[in-house]
N, C-alpha and C. Protein backbone atom coordinates (compact mmCIF):
# COMPACT_ATOMS: atom_id res chain seq x y z
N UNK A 1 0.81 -1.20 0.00
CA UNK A 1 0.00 0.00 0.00
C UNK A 1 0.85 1.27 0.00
N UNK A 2 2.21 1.18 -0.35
CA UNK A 2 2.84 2.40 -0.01
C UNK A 2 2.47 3.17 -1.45
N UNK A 3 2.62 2.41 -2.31
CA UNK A 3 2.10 3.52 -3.18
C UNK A 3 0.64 4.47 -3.49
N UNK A 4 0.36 4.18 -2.33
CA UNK A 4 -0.97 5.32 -2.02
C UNK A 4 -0.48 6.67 -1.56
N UNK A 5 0.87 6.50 -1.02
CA UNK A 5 1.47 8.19 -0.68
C UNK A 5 1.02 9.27 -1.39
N UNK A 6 1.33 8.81 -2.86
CA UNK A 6 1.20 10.33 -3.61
C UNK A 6 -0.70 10.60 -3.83
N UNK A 7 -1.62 9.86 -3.38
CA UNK A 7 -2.66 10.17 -3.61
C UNK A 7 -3.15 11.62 -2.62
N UNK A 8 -3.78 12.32 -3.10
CA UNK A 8 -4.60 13.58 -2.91
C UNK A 8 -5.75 13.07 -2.38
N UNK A 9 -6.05 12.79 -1.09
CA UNK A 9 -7.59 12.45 -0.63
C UNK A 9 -8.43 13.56 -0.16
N UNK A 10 -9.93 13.64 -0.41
CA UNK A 10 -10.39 14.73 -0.09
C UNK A 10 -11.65 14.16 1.30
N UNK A 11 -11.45 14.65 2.59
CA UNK A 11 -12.44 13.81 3.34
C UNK A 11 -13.46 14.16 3.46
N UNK A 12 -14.81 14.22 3.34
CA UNK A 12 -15.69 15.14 3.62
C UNK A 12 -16.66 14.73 4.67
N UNK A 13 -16.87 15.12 5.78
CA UNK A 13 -18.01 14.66 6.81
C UNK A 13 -18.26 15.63 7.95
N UNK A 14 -19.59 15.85 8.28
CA UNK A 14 -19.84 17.06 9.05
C UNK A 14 -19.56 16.60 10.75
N UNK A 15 -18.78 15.49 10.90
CA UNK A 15 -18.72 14.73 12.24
C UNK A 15 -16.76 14.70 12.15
N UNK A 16 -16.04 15.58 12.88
CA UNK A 16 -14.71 15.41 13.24
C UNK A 16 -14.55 14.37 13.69
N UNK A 17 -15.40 13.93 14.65
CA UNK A 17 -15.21 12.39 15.32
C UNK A 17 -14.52 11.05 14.29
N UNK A 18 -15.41 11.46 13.14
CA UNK A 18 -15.70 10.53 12.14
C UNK A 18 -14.41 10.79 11.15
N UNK A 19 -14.29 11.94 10.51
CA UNK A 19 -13.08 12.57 10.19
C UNK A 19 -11.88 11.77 10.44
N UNK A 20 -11.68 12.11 12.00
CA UNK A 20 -10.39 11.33 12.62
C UNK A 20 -9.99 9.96 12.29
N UNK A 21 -11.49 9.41 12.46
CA UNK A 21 -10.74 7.81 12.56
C UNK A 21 -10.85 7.48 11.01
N UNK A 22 -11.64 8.61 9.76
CA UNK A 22 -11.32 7.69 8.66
C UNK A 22 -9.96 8.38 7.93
N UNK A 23 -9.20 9.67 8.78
CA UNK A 23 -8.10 10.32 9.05
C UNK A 23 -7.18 9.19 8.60
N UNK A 24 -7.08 8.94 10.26
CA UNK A 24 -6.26 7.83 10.90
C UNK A 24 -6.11 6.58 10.46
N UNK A 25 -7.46 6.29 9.54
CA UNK A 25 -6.85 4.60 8.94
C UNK A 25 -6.39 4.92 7.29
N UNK A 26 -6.56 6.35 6.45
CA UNK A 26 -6.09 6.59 5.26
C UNK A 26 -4.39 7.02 6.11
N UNK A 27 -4.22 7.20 7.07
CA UNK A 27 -2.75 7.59 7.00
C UNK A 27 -1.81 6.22 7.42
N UNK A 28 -2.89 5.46 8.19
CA UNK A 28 -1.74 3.88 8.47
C UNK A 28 -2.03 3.61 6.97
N UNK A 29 -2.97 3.86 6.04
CA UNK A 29 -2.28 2.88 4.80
C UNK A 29 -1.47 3.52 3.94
N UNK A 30 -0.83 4.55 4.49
CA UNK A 30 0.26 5.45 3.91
C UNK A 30 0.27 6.86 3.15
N UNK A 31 -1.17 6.84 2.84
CA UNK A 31 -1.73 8.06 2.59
C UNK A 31 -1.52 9.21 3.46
N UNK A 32 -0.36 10.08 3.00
CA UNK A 32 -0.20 11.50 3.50
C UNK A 32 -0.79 13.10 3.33
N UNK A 33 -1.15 12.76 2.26
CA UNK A 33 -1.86 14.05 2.20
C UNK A 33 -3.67 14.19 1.95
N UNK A 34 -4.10 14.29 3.28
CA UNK A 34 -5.40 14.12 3.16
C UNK A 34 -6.26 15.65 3.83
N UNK A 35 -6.64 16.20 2.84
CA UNK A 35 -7.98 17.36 3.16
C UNK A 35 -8.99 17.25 3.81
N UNK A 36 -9.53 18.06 4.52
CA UNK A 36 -10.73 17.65 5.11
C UNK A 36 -11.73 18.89 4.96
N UNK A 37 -12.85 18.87 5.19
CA UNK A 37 -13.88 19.30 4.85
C UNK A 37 -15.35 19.04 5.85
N UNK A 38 -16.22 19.87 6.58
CA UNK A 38 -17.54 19.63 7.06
C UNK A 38 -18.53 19.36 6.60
N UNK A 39 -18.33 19.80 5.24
CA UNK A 39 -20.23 19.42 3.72
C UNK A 39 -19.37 20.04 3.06
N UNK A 40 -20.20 19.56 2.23
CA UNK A 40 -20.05 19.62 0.65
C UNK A 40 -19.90 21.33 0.15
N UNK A 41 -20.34 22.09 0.66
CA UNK A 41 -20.28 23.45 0.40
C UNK A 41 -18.60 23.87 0.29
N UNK A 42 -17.94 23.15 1.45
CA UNK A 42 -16.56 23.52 1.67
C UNK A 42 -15.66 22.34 0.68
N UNK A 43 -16.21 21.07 0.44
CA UNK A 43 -15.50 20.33 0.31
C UNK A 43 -15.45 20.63 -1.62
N UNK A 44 -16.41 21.20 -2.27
CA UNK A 44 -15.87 22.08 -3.37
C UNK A 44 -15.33 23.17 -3.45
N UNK A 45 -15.59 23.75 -2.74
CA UNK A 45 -14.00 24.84 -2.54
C UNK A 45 -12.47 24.32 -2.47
N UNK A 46 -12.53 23.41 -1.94
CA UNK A 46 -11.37 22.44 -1.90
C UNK A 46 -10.97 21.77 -3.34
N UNK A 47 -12.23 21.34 -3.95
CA UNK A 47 -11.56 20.68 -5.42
C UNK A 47 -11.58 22.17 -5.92
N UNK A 48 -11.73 23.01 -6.51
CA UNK A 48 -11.60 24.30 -7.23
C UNK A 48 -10.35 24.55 -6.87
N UNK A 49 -9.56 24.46 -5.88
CA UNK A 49 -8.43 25.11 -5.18
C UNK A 49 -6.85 23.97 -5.14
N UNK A 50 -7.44 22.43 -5.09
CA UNK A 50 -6.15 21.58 -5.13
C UNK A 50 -6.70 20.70 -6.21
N UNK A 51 -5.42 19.76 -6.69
CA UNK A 51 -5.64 18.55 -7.67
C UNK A 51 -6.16 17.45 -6.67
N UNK A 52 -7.02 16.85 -6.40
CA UNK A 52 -7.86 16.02 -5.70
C UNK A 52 -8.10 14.66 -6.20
N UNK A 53 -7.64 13.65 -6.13
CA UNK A 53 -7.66 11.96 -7.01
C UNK A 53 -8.65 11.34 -6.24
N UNK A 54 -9.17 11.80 -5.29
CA UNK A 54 -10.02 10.77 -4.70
C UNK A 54 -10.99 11.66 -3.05
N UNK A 55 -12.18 11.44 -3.31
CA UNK A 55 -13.21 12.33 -2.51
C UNK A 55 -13.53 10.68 -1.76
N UNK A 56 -13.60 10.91 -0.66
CA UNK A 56 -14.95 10.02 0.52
C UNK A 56 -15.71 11.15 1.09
N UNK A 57 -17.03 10.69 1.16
CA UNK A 57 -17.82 11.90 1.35
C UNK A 57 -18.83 11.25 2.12
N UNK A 58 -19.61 11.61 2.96
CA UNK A 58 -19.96 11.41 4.18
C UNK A 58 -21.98 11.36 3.24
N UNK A 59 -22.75 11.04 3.22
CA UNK A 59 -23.94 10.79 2.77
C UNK A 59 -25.08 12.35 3.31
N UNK A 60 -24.89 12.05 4.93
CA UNK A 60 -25.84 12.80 5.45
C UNK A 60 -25.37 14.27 5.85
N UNK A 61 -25.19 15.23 5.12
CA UNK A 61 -24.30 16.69 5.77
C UNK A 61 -25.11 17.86 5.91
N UNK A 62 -25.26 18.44 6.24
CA UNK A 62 -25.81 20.03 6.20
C UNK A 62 -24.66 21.33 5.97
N UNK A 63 -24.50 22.16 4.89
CA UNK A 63 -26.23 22.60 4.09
C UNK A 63 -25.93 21.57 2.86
N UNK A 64 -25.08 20.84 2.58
CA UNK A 64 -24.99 20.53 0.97
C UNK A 64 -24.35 18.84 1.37
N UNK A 65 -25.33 17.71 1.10
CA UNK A 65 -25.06 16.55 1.51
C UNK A 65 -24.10 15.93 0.52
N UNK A 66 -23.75 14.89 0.77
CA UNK A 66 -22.96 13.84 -0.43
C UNK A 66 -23.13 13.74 -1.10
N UNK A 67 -24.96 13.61 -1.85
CA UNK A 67 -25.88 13.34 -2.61
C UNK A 67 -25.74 14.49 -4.05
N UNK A 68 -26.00 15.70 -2.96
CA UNK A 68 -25.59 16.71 -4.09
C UNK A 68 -24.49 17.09 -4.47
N UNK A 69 -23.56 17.10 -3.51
CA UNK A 69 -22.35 17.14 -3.84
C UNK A 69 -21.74 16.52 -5.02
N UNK A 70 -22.27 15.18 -5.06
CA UNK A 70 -21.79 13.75 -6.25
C UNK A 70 -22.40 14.64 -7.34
N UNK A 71 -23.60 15.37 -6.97
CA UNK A 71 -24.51 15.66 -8.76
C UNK A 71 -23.53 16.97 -9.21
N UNK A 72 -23.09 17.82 -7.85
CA UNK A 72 -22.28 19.11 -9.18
C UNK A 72 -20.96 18.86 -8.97
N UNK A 73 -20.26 17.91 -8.74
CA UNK A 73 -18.87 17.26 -9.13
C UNK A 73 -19.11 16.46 -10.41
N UNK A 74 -20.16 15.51 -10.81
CA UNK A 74 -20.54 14.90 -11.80
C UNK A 74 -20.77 15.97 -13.15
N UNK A 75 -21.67 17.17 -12.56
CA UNK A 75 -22.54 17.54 -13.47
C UNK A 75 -22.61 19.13 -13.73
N UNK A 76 -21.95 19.75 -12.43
CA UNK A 76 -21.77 21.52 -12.95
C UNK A 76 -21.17 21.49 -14.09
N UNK A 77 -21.33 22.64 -14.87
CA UNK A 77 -20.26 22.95 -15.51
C UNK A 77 -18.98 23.96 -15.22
N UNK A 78 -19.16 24.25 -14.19
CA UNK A 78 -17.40 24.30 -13.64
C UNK A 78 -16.78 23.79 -12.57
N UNK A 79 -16.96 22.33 -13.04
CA UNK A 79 -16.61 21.13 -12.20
C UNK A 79 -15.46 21.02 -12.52
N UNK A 80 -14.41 21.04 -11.21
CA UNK A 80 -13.03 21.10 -11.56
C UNK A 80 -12.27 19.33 -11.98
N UNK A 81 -13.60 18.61 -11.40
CA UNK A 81 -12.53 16.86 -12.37
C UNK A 81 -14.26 15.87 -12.32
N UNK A 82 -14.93 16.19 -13.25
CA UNK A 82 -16.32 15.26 -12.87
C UNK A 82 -15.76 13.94 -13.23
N UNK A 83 -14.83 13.34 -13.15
CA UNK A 83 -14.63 12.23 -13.40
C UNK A 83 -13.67 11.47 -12.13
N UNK A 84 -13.93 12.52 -11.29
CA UNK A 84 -13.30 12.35 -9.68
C UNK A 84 -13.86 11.14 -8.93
N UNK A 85 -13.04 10.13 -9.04
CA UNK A 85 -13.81 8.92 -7.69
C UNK A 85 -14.18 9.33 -6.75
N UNK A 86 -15.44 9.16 -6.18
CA UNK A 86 -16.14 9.29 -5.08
C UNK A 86 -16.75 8.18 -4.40
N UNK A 87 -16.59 7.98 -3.25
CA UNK A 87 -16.72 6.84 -2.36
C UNK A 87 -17.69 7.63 -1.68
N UNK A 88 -18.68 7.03 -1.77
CA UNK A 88 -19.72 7.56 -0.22
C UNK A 88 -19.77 6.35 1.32
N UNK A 89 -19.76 7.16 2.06
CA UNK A 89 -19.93 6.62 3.54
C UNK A 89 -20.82 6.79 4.14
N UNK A 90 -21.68 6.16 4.61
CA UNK A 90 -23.02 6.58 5.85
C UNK A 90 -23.44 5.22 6.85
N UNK A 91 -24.03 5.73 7.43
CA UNK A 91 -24.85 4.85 8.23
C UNK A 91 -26.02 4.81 8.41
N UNK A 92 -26.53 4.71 7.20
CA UNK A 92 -27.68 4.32 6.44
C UNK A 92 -27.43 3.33 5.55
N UNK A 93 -27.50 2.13 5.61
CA UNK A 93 -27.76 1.42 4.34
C UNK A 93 -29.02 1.07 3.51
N UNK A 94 -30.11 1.91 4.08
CA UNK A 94 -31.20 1.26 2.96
C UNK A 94 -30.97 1.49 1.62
N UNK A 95 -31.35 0.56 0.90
CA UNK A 95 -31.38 0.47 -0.26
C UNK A 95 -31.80 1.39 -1.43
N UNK A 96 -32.80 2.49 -0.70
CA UNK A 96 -33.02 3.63 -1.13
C UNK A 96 -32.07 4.61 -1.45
N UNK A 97 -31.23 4.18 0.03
CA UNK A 97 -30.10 5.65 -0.04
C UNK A 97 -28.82 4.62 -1.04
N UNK A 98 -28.66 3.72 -0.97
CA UNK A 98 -27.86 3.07 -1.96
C UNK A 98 -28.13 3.33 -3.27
N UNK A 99 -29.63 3.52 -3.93
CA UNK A 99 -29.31 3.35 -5.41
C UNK A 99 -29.56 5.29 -5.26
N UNK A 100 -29.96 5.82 -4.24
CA UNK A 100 -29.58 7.09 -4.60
C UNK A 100 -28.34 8.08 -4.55
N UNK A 101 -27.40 7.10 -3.95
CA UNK A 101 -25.85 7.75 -4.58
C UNK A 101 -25.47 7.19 -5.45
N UNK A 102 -26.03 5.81 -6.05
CA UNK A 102 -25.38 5.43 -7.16
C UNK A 102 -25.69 6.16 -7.77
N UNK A 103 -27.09 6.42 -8.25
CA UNK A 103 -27.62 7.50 -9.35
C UNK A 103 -27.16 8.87 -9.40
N UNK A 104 -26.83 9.27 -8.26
CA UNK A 104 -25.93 10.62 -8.38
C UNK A 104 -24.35 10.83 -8.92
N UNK A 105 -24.44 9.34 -9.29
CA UNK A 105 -22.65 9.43 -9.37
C UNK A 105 -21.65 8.60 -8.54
N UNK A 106 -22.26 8.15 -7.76
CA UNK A 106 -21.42 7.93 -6.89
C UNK A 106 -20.36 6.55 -7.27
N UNK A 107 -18.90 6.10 -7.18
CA UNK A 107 -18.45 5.64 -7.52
C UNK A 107 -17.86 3.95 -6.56
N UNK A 108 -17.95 4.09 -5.11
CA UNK A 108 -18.13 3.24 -4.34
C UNK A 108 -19.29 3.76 -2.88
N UNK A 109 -19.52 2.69 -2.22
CA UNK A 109 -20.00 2.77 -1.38
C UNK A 109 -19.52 1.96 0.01
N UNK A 110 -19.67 2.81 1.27
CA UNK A 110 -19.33 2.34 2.28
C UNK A 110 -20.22 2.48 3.30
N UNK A 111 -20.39 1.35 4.30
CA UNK A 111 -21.45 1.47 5.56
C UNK A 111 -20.74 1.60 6.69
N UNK A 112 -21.07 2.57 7.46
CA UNK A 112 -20.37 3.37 8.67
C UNK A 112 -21.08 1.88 9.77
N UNK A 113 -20.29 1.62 11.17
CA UNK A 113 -18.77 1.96 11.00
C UNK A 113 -18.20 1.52 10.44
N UNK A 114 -17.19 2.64 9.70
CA UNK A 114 -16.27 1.74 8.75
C UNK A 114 -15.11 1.00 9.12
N UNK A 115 -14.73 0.14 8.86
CA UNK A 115 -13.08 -0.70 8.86
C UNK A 115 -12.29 -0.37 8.19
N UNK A 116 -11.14 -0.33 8.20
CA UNK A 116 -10.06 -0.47 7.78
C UNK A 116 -9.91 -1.39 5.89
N UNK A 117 -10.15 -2.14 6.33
CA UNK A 117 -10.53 -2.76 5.04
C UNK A 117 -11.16 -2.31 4.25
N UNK A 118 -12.21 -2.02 4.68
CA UNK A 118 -13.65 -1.92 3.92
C UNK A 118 -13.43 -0.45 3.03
N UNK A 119 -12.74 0.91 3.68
CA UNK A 119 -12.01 1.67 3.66
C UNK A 119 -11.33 1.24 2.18
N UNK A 120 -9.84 0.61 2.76
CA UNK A 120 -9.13 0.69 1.42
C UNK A 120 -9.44 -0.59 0.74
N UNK A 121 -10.74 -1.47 0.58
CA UNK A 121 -10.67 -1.94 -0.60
C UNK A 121 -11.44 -1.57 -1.86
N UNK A 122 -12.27 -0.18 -1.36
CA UNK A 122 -12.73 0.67 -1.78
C UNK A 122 -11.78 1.57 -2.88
N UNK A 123 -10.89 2.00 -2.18
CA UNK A 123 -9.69 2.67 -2.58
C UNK A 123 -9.32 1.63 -3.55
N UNK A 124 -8.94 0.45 -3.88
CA UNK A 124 -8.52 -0.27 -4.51
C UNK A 124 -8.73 -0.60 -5.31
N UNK A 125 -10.38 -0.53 -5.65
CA UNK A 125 -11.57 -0.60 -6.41
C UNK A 125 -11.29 0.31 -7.27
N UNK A 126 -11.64 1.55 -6.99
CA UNK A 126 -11.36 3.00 -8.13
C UNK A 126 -10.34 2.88 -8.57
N UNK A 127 -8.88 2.80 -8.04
CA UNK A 127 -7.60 2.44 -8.48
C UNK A 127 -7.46 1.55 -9.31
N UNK A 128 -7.75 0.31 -9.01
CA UNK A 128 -7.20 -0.58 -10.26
C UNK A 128 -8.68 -1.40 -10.91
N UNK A 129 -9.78 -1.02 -10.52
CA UNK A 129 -10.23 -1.49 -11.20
C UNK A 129 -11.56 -0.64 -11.98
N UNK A 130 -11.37 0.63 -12.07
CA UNK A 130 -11.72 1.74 -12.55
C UNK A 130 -13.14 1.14 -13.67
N UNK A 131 -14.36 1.85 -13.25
CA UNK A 131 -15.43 1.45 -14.08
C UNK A 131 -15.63 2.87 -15.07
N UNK A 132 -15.99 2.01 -16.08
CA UNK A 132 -16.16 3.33 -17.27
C UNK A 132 -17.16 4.25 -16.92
N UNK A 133 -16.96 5.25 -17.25
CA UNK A 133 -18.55 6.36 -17.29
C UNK A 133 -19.33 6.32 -18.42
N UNK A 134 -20.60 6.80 -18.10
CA UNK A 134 -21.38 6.79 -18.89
C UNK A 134 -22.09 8.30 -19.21
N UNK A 135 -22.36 8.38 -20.19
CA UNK A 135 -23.20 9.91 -20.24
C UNK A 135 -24.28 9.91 -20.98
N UNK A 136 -25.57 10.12 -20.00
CA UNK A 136 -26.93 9.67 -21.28
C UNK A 136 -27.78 10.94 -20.94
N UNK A 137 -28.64 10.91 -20.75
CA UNK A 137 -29.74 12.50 -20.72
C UNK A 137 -29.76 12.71 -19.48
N UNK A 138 -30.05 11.43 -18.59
CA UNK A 138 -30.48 11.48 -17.42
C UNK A 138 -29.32 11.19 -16.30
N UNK A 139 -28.11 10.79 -17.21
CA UNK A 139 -26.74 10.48 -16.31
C UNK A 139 -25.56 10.66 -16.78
N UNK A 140 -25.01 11.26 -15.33
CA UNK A 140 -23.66 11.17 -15.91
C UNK A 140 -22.70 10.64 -14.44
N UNK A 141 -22.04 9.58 -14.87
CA UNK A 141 -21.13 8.94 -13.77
C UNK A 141 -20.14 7.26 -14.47
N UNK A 142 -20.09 6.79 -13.07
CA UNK A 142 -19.71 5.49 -13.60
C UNK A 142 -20.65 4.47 -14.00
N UNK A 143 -20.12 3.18 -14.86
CA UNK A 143 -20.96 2.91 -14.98
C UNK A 143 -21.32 1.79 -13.83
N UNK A 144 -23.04 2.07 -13.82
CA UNK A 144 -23.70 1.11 -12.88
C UNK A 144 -23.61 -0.52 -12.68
N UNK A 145 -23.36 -0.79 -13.73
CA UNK A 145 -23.33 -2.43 -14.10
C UNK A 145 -22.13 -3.19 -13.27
N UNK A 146 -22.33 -3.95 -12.63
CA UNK A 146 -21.00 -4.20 -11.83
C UNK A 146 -20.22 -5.26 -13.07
N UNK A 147 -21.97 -6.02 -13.46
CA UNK A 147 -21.21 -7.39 -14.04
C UNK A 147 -21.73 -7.20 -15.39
N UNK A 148 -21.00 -7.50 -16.73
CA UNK A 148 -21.42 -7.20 -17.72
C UNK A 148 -21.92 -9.07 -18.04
N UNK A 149 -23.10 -8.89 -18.80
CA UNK A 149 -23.82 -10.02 -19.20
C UNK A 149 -22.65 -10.53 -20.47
N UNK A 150 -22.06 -12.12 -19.74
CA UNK A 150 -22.27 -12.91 -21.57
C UNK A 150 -22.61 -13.17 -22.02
N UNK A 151 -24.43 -13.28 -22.02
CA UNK A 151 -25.30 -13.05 -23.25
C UNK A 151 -25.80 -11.93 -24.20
N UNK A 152 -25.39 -11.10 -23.66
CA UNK A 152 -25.54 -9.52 -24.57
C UNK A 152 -24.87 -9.40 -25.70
N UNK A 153 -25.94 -9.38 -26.63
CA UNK A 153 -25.35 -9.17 -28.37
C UNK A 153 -25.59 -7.63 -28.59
N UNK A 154 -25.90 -6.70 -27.77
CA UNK A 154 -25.81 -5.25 -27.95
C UNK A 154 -26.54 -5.07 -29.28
N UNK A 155 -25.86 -3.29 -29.45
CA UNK A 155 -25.74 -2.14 -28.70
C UNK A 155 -26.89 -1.94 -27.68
N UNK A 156 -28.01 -2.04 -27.74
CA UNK A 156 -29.10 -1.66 -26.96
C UNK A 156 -29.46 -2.65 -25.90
N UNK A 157 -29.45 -2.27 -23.88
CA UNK A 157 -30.10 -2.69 -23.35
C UNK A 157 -30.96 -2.82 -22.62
N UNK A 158 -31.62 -1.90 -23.31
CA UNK A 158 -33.27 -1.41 -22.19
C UNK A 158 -34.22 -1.77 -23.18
N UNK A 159 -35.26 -2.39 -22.86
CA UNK A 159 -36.51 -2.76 -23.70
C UNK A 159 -36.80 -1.09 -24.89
N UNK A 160 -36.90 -0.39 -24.16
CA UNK A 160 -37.05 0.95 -24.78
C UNK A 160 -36.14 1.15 -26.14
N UNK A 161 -35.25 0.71 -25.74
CA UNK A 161 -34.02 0.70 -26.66
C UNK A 161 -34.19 0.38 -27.96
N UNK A 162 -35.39 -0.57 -28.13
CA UNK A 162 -35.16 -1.41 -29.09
C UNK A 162 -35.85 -0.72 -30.21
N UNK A 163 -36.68 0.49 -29.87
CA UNK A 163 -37.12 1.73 -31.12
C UNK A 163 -36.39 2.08 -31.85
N UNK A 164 -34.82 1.95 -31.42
CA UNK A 164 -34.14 3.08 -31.88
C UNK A 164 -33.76 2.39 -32.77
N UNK A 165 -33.31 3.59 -34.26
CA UNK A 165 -32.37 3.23 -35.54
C UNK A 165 -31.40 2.73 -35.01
N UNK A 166 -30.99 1.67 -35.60
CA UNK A 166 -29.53 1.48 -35.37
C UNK A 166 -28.54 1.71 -36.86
C-alpha cells in the first residue's frame, strides 16, 4: 500500500469524530496528504483550489449533503474533475439511499462503522479497477453495471431501446 502516498484524498463529513478515525486509517495505509472538509459546500472549494484523485464523502451533511455534492462534481459545468472517484460513507444502508448515490454518481459505497478494510478496498476498487462512465440525458457517472452479461449481443439494453435506428 505504499504507493498510495502520492494520492490527494479529499475527506468530507460534518462529524470530526468521524473525520479522525477515517483520518487515521487513510494515514496507516500510507496516505499522507489528506484534506478535510464539514459538507459539501466547503469540500468544493477544496476541489476548485487543489488537484484532488479521490473524494470520501460522508452521505448525510448540512447545508450541501454527499448526494448533491456527487450531482455538481458529476454535473456543474465548472466542475473542476467530474470524473473524480467518489466513495460515499453513511450509516444508512437502505437500499433507497444506496441506489440514490449510485444515481448521483457515486463511484463506491461504504457502511459506517467503517473498517479499515472496507475503507481501502474501496480505494482499490477506483484504483485498479476503474469502471467506465457513462453519459446519457439522465446520467452522468460510472458505470452502474457491476457485471457485464455474456449473453448480450448489444448495442441496446433497455426494452425501450429497441425503437431506436440502429
Amino acid at each position: 500500500m505504499s504507493s498510495l502516498a502520492s494520492l490527494q484524498v479529499l475527506l468530507v463529513d460534518d462529524n470530526q469524530h468521524m473525520r479522525a478515525i477515517a483520518s487515521a486509517v487513510l494515514q496507516s495505509a500510507g496516505i499522507r496528504k489528506v484534506r478535510e472538509a464539514a459538507d459539501g459546500a466547503a469540500a468544493l472549494e477544496i476541489l476548485r483550489e487543489h488537484a484532488i484523485d479521490l473524494a470520501i464523502v460522508d452521505f448525510n451533511m448540512f447545508p450541501l449533503d454527499g448526494v448533491e455534492f456527487t450531482r455538481l462534481v458529476r454535473n456543474s459545468p465548472d466542475s473542476a474533475n467530474p470524473y473524480l472517484p467518489i466513495i460515499m460513507m453513511t450509516g444508512h444502508s437502505e437500499k433507497t439511499r444506496v441506489y440514490e448515490a449510485r444515481d448521483a454518481g457515486v463511484t463506491e459505497f461504504v457502511v459506517k462503522p467503517i473498517t479499515a478494510k472496507a475503507i481501502l478496498d474501496r480505494i482499490q476498487a477506483v484504483i485498479f479497477k476503474p469502471r467506465p462512465f457513462v453519459k446519457t440525458d439522465g446520467y452522468f457517472g460510472p458505470d452502474r453495471r457491476r457485471v457485464q452479461s455474456a449473453t448480450f449481443t448489444g448495442p441496446w439494453r433497455r426494452a425501450q431501446d429497441k425503437s431506436r435506428d440502429i
